[in-house]
N, C-alpha and C. Protein backbone atom coordinates (compact mmCIF):
# COMPACT_ATOMS: atom_id res chain seq x y z
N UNK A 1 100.71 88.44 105.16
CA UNK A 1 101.64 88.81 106.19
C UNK A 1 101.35 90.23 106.59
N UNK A 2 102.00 90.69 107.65
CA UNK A 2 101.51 91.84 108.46
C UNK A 2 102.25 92.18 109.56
N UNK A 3 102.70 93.63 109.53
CA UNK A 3 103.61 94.07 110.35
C UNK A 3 103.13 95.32 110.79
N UNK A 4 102.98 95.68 112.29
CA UNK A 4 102.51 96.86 112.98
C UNK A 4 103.27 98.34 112.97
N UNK A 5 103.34 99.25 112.62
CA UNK A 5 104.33 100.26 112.70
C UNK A 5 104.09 101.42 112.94
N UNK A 6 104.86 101.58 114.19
CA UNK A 6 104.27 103.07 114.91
C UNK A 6 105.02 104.37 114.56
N UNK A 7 106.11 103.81 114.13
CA UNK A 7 107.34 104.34 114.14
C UNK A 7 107.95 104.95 113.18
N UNK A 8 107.72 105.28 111.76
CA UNK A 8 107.75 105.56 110.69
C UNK A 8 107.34 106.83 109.85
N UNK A 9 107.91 107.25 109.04
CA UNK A 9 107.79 108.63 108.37
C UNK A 9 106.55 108.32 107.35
N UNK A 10 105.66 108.93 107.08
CA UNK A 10 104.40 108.58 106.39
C UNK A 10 105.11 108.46 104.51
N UNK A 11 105.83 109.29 104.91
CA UNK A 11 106.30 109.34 102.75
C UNK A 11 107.05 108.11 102.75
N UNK A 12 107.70 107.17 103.62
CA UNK A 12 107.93 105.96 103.32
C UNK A 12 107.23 104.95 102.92
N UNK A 13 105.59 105.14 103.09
CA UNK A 13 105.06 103.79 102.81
C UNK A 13 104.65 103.93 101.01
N UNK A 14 105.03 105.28 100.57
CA UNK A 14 104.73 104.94 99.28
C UNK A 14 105.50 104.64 98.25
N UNK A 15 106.68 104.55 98.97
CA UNK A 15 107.84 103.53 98.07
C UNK A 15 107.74 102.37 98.61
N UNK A 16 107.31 102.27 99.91
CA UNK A 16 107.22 100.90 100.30
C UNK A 16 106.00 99.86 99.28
N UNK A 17 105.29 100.63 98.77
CA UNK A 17 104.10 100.13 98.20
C UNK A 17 104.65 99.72 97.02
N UNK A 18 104.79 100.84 96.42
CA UNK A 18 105.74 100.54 95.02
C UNK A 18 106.77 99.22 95.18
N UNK A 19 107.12 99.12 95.51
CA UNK A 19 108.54 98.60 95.67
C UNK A 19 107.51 97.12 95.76
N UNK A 20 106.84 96.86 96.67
CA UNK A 20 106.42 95.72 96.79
C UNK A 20 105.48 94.98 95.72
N UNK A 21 104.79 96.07 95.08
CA UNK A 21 103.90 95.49 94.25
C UNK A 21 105.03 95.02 92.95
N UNK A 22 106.03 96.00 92.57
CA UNK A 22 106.91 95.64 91.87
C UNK A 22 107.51 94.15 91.79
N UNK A 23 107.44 93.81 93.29
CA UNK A 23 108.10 92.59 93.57
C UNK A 23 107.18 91.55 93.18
N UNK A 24 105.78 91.73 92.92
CA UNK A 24 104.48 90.68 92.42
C UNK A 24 103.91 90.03 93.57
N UNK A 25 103.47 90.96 94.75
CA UNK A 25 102.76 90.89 95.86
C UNK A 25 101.12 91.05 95.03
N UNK A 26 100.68 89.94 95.67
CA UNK A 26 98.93 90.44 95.01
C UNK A 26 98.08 91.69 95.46
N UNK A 27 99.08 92.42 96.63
CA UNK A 27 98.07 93.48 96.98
C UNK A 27 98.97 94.06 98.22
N UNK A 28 99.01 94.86 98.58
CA UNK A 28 99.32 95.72 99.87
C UNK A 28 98.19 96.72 100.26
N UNK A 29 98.09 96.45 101.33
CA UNK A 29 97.55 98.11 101.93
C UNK A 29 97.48 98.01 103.76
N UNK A 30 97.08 99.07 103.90
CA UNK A 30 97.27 99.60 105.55
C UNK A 30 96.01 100.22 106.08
N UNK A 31 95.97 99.61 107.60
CA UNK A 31 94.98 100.29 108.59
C UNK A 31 95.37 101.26 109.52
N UNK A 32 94.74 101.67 110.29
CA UNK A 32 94.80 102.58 110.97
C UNK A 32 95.23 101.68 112.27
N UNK A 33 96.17 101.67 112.57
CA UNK A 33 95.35 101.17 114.31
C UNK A 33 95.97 101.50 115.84
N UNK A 34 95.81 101.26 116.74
CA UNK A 34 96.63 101.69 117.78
C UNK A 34 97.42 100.93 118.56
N UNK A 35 98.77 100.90 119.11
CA UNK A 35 99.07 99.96 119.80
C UNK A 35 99.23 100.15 121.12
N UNK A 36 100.26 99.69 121.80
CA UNK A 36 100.50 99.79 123.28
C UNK A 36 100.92 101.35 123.44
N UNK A 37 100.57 101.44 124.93
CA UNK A 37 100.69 102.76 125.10
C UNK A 37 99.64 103.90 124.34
N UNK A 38 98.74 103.37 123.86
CA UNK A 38 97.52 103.89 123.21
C UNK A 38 98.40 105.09 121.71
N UNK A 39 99.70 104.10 121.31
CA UNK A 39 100.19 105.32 119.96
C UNK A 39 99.44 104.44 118.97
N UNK A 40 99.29 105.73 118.00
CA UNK A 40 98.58 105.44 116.91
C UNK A 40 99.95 104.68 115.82
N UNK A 41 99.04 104.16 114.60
CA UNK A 41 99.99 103.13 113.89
C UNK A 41 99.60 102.69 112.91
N UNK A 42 100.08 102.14 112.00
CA UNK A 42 99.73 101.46 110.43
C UNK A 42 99.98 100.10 110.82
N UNK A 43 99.06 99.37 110.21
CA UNK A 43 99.19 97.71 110.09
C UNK A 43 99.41 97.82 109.28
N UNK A 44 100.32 97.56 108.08
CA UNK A 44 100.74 97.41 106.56
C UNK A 44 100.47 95.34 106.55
N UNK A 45 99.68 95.40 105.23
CA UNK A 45 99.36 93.99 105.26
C UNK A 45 99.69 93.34 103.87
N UNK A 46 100.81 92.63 103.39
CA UNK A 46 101.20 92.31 101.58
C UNK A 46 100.65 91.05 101.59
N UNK A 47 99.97 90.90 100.80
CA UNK A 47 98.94 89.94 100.32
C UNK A 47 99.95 88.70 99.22
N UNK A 48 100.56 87.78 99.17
CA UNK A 48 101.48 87.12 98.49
C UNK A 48 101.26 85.77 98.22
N UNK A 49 101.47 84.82 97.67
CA UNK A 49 101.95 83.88 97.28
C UNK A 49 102.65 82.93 98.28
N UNK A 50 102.31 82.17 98.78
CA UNK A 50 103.20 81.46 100.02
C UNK A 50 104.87 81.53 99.77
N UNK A 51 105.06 80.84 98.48
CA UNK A 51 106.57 81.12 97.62
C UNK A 51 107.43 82.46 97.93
N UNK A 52 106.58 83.63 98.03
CA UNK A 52 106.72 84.97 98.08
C UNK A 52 107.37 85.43 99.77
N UNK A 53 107.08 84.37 100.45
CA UNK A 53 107.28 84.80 102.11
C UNK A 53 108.54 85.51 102.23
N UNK A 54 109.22 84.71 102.00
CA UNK A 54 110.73 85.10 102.25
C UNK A 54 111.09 86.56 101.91
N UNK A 55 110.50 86.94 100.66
CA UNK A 55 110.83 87.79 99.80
C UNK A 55 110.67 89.29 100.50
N UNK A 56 109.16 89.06 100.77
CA UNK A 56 108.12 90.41 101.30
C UNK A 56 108.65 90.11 102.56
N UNK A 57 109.08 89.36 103.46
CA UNK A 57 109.42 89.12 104.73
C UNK A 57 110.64 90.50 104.92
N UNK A 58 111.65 90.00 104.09
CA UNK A 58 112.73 90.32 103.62
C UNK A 58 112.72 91.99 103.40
N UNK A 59 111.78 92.28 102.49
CA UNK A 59 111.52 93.73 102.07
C UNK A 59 110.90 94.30 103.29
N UNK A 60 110.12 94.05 104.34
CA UNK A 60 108.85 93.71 105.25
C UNK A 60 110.33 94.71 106.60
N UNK A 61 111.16 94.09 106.72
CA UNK A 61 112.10 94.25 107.62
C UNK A 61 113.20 95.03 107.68
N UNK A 62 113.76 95.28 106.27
CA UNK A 62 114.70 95.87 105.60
C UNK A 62 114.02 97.75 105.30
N UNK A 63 112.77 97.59 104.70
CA UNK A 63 112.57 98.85 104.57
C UNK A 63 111.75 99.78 105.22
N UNK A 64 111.28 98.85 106.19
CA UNK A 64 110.11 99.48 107.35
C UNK A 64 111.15 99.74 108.96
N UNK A 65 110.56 100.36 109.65
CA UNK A 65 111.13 100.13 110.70
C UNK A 65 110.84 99.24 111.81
N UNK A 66 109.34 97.92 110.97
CA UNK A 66 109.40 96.91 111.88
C UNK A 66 110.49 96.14 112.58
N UNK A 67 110.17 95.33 113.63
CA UNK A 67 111.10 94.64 114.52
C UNK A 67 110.50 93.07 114.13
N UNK A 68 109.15 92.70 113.12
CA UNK A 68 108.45 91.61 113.09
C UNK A 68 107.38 91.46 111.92
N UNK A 69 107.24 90.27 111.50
CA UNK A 69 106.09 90.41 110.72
C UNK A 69 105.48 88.82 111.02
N UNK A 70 104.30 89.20 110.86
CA UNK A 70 103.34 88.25 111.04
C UNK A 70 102.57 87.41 110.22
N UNK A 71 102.50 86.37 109.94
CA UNK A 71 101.71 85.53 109.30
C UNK A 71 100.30 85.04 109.15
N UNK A 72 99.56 84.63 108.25
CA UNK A 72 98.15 84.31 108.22
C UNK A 72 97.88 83.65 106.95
N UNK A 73 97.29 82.74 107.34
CA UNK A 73 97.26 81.93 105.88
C UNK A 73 95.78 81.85 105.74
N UNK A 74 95.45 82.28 104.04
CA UNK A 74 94.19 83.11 104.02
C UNK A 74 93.72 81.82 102.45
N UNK A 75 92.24 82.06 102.58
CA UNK A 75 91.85 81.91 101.11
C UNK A 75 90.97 82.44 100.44
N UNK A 76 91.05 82.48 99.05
CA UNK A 76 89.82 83.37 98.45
C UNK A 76 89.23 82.73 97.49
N UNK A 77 88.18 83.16 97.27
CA UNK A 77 87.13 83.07 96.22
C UNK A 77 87.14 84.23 95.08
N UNK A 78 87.07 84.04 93.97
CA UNK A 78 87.39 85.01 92.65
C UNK A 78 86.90 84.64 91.56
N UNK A 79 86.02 85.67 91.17
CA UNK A 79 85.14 85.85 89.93
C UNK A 79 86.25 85.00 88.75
N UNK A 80 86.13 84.03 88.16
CA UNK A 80 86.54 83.92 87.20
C UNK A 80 86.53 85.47 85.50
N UNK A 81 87.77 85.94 85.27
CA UNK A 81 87.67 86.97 84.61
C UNK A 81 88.05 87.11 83.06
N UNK A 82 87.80 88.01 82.60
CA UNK A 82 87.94 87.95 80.99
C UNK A 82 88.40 89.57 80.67
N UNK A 83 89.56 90.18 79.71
CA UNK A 83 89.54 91.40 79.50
C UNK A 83 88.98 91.41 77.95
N UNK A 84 88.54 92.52 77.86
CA UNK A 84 88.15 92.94 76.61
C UNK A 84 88.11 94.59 76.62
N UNK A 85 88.14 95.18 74.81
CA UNK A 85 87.99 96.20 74.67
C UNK A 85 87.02 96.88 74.36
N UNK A 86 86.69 98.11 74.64
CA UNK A 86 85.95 98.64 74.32
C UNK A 86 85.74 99.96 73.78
N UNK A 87 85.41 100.40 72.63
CA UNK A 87 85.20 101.40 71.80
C UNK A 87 83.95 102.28 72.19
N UNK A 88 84.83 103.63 72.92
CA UNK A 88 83.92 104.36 73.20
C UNK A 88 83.98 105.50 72.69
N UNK A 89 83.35 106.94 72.97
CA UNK A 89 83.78 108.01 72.75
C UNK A 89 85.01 109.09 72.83
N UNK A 90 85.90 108.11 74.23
CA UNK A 90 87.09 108.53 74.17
C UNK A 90 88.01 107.79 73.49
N UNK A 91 87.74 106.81 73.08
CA UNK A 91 88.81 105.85 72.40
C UNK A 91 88.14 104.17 72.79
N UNK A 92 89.42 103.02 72.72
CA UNK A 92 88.87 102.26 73.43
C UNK A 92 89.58 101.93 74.86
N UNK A 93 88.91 101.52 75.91
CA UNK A 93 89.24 101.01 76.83
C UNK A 93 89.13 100.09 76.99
N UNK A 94 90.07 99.28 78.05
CA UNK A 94 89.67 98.07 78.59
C UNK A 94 89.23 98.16 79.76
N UNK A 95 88.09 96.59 79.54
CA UNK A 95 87.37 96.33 80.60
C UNK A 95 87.60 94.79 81.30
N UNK A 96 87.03 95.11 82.67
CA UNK A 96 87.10 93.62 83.29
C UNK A 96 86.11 92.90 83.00
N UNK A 97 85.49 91.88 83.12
CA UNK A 97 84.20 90.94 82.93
C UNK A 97 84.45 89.93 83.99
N UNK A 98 83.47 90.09 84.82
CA UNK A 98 83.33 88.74 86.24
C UNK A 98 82.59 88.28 85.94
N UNK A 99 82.78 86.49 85.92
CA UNK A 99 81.58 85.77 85.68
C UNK A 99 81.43 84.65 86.77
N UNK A 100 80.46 84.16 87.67
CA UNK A 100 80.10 83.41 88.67
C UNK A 100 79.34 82.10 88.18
N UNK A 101 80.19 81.08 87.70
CA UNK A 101 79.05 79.98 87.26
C UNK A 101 78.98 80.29 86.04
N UNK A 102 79.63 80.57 85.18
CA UNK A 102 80.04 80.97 83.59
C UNK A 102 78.85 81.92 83.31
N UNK A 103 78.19 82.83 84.71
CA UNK A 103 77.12 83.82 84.48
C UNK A 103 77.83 85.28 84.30
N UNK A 104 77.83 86.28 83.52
CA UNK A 104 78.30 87.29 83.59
C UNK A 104 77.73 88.56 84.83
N UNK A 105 78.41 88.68 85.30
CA UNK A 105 77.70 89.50 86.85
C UNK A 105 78.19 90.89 87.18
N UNK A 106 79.51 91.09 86.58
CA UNK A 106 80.08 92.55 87.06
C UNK A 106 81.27 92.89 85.67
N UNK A 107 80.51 94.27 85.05
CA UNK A 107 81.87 94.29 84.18
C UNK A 107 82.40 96.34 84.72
N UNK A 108 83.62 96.05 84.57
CA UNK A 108 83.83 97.54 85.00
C UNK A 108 85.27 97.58 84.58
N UNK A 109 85.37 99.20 84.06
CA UNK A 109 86.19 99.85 83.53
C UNK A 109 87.92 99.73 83.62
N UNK A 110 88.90 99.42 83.56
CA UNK A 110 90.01 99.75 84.02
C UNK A 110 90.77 100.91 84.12
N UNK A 111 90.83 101.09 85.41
CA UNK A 111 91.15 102.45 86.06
C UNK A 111 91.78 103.33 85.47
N UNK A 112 92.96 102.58 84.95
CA UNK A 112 94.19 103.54 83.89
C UNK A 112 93.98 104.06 83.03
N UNK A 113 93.18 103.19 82.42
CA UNK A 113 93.10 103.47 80.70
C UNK A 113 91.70 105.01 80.94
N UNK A 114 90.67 104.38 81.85
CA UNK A 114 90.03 105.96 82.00
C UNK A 114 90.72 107.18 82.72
N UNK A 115 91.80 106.99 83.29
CA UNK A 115 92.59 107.82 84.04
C UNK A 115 93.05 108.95 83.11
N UNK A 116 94.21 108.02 81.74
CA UNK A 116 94.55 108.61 80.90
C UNK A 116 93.27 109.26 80.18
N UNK A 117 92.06 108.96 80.02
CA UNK A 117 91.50 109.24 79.04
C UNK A 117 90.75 110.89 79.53
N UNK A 118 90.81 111.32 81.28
CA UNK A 118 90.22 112.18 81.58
C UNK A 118 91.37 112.97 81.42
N UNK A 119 92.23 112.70 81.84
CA UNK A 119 93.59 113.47 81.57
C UNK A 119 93.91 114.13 80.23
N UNK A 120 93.59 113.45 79.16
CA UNK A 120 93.49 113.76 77.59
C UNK A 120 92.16 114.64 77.28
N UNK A 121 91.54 114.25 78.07
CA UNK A 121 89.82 115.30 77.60
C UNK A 121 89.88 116.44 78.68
N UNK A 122 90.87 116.38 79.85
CA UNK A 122 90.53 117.36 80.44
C UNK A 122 89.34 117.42 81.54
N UNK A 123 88.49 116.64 82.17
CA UNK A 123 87.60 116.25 82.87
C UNK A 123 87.65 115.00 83.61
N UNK A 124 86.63 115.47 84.60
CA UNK A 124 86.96 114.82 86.12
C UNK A 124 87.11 113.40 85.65
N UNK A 125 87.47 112.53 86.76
CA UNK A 125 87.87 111.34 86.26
C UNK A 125 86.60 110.76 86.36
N UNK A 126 85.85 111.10 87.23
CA UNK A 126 84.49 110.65 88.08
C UNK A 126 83.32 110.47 86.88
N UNK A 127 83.17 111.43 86.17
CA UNK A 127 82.96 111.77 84.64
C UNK A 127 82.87 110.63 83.21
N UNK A 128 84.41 110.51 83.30
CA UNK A 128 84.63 109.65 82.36
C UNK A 128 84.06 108.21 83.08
N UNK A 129 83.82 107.85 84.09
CA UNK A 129 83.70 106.63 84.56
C UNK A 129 82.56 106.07 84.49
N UNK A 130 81.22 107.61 84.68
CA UNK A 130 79.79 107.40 85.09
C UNK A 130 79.57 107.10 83.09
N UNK A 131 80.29 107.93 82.80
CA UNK A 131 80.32 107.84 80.83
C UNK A 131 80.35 106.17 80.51
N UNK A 132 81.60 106.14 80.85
CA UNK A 132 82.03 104.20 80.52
C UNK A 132 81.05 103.35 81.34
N UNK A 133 81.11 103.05 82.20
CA UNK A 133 79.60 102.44 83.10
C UNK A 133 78.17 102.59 82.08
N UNK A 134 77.88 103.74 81.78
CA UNK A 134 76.72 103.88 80.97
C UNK A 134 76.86 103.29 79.57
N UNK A 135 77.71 103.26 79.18
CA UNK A 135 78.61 102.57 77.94
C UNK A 135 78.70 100.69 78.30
N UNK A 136 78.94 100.91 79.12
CA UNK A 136 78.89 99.18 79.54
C UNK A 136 77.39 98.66 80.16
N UNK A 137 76.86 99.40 80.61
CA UNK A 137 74.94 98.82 80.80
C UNK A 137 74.71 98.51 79.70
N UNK A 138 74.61 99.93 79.00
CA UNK A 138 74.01 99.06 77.83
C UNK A 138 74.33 98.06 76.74
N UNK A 139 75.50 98.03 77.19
CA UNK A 139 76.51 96.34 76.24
C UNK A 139 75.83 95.55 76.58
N UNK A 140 76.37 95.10 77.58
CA UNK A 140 76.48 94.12 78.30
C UNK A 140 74.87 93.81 79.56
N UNK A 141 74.06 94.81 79.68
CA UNK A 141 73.27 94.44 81.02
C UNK A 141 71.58 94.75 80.29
């Protein structure tokens, strides 16, 4: 679903985000775009559950200053996934594992757990990531 908004204070969309993912939307996010009258604008787009319509509709109308939201019925394709941990130099983290055809194809870090971990060492996050990546080649690739 998807609602256009020209009209809106920018520090609203990040409770709006919150708020929605809270609600167990598979995803939100926003474009840039322009509408009539050439004003600039956010497409805010919550990614849901058909079950979910009502809900995000609901939140969609109530906390934005849309007048509408729009529908699209979408489908996806998704790595079948696996978490696991991993014992590194900062501790352990968890990781994702994508596998295509029960082939293992993409494994990568979870964001948080290295978030906290640059935060605790004091260094860039960018850092800890190229660290864990190099930590996971040689596991796994």
């Amino acid at each position: 679903m998807s609602a256009n908004i020209d009209d809106m204070s920018s520090e609203i969309y990040s409770y709006l985000y919150e708020r929605i993912l809270a609600q167990g939307a598979l995803d939100i996010y926003t474009e840039s775009i322009y509408m009539k009258k050439n004003r600039p604008a956010y497409k805010v787009t919550v990614l849901c559950n058909e079950e979910d319509l009502d809900k995000f509709t609901t939140l969609l109308l109530t906390d934005t200053s849309t007048f509408g939201v729009r529908y699209h019925k979408l489908e996806r394709a998704m790595l079948d996934r696996k978490f696991e941990k991993i014992n590194t130099k900062y501790g352990d983290i968890q990781i994702k594992l994508g596998y295509l055809n029960g082939k293992l194809i993409k494994v990568t870090p979870e964001y948080e757990d290295c978030k906290i971990m640059a935060k605790k060492e004091k260094m860039p996050l960018v850092k800890v990531f190229n660290e864990i990546n190099s930590s996971i080649a040689e596991k796994f690739f």
